[in-house]
C-alpha atoms as a PDB file:
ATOM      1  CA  UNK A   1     -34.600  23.078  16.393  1.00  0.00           C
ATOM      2  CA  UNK A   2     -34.322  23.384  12.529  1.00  0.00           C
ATOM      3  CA  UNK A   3     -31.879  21.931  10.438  1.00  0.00           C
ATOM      4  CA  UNK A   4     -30.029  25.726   9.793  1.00  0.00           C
ATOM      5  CA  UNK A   5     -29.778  25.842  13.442  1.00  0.00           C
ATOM      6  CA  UNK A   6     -27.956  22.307  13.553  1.00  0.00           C
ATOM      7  CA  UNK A   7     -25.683  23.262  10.549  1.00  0.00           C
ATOM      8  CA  UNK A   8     -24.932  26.558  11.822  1.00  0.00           C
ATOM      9  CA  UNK A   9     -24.439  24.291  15.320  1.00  0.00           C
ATOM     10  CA  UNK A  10     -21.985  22.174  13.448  1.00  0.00           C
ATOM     11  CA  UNK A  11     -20.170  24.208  11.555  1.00  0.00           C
ATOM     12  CA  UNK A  12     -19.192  26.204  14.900  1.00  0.00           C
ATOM     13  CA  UNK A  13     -18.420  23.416  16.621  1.00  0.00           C
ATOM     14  CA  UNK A  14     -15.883  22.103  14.051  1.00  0.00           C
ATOM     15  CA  UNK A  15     -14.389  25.613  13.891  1.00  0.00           C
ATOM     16  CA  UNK A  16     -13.924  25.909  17.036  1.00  0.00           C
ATOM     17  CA  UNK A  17     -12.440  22.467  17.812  1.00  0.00           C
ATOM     18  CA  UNK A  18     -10.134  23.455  14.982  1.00  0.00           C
ATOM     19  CA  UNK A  19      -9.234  26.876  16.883  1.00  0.00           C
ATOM     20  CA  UNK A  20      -8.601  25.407  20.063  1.00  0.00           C
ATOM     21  CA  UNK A  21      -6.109  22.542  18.788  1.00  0.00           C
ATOM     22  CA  UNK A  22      -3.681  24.719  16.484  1.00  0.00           C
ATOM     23  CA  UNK A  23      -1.337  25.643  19.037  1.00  0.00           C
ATOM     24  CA  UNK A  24      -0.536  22.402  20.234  1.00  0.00           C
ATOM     25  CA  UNK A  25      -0.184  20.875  16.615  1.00  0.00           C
ATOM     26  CA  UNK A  26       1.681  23.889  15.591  1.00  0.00           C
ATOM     27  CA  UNK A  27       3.773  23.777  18.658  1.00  0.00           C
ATOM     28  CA  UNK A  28       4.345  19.900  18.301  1.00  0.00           C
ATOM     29  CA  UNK A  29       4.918  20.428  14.477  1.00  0.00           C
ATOM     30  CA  UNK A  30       7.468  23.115  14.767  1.00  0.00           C
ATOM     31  CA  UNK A  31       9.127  20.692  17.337  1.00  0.00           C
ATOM     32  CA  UNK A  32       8.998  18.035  15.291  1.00  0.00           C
ATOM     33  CA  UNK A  33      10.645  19.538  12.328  1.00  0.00           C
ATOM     34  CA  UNK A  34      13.710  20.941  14.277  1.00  0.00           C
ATOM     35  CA  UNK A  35      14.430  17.288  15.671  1.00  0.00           C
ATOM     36  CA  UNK A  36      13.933  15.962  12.381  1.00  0.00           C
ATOM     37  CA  UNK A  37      16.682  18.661  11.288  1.00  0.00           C
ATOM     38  CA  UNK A  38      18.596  17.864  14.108  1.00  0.00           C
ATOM     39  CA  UNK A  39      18.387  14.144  13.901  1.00  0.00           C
ATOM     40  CA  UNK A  40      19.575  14.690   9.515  1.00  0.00           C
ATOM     41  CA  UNK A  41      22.345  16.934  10.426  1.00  0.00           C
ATOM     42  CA  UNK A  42      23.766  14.521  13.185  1.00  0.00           C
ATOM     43  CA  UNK A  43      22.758  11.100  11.009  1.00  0.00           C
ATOM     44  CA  UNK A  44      21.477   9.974  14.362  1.00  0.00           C
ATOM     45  CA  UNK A  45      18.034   7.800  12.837  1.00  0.00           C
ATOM     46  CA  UNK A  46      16.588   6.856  16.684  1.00  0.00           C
ATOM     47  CA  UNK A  47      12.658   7.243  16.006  1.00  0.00           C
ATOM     48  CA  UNK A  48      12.154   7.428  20.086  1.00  0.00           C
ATOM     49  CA  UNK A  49      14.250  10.694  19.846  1.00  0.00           C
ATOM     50  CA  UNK A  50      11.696  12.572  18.601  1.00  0.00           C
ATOM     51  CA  UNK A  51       8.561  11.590  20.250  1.00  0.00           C
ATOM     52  CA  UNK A  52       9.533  13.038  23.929  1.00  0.00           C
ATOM     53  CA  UNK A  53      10.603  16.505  22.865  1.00  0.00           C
ATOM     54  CA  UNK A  54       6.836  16.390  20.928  1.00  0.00           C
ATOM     55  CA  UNK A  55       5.201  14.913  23.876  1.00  0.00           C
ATOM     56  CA  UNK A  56       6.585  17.533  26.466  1.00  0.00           C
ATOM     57  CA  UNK A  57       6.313  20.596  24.134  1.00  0.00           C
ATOM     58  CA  UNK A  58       2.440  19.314  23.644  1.00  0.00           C
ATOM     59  CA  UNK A  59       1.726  19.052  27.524  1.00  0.00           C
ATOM     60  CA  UNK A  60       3.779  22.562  27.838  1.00  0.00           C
ATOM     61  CA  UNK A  61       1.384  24.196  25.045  1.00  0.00           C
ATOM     62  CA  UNK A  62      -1.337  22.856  26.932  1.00  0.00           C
ATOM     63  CA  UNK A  63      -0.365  24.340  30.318  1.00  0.00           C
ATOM     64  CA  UNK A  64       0.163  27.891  28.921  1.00  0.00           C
ATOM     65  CA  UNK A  65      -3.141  27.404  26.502  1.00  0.00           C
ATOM     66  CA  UNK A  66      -5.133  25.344  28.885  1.00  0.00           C
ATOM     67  CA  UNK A  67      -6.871  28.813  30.703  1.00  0.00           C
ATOM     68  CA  UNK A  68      -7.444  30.158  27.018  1.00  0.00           C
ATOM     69  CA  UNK A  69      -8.513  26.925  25.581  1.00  0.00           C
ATOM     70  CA  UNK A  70     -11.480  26.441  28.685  1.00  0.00           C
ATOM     71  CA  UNK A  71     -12.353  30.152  28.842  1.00  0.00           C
ATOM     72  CA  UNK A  72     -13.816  29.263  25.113  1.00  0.00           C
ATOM     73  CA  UNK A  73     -15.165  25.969  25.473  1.00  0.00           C
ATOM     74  CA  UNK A  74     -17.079  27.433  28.850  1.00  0.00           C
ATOM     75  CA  UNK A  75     -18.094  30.132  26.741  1.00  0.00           C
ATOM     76  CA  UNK A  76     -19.310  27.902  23.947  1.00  0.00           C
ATOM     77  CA  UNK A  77     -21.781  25.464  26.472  1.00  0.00           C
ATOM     78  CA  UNK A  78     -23.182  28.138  28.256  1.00  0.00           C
ATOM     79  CA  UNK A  79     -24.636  29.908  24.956  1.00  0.00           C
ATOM     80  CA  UNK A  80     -25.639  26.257  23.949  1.00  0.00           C
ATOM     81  CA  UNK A  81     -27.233  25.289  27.093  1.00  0.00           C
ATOM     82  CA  UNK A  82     -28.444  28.619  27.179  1.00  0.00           C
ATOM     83  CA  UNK A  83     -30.019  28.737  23.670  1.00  0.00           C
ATOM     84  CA  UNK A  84     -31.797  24.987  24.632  1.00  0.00           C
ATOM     85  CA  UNK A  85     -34.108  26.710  27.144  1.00  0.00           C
ATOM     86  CA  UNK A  86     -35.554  28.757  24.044  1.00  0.00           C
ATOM     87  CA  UNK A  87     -36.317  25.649  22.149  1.00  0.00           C
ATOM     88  CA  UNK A  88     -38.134  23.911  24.829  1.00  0.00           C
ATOM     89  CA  UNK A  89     -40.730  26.692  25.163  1.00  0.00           C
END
């Protein structure tokens, strides 16, 4: 294994961790900002308000992204695992 093939192995890997979390933080973000709106408009300054509506809309994003989110992880260790068989010839 050369050092391109580990930098082009890294940079993938970071991409693709980065692909597969945006649509729970963007989910949990957009959550978070309409509480936060919410919690101005009303003056109501409870800090535990906010953290379950995040905390279910992240566990609902991961339910509807979950199939999505494994499909390209499987995808992603089985052209690893099967690109290690080449370099141990």
């Amino acid at each position: 294994m050369t050092e391109f093939t580990l930098l082009e192995l890294l940079k993938e890997t970071i991409y693709l961790s980065f692909i597969i979390s945006m649509p729970m933080l963007i989910i949990g973000t957009i959550v978070g900002v309409a509480i936060s709106i919410f919690q101005t408009a009303t003056s109501i300054q409870d800090q535990s308000l906010s953290f379950i509506p995040k905390l279910l809309a992240t566990i609902a994003s991961i339910a509807a992204f979950g199939p999505w989110m494994l499909s390209i992880l499987i995808q992603f260790t089985t052209r690893i695992l099967g690109g290690l068989q080449h370099f141990g010839k």
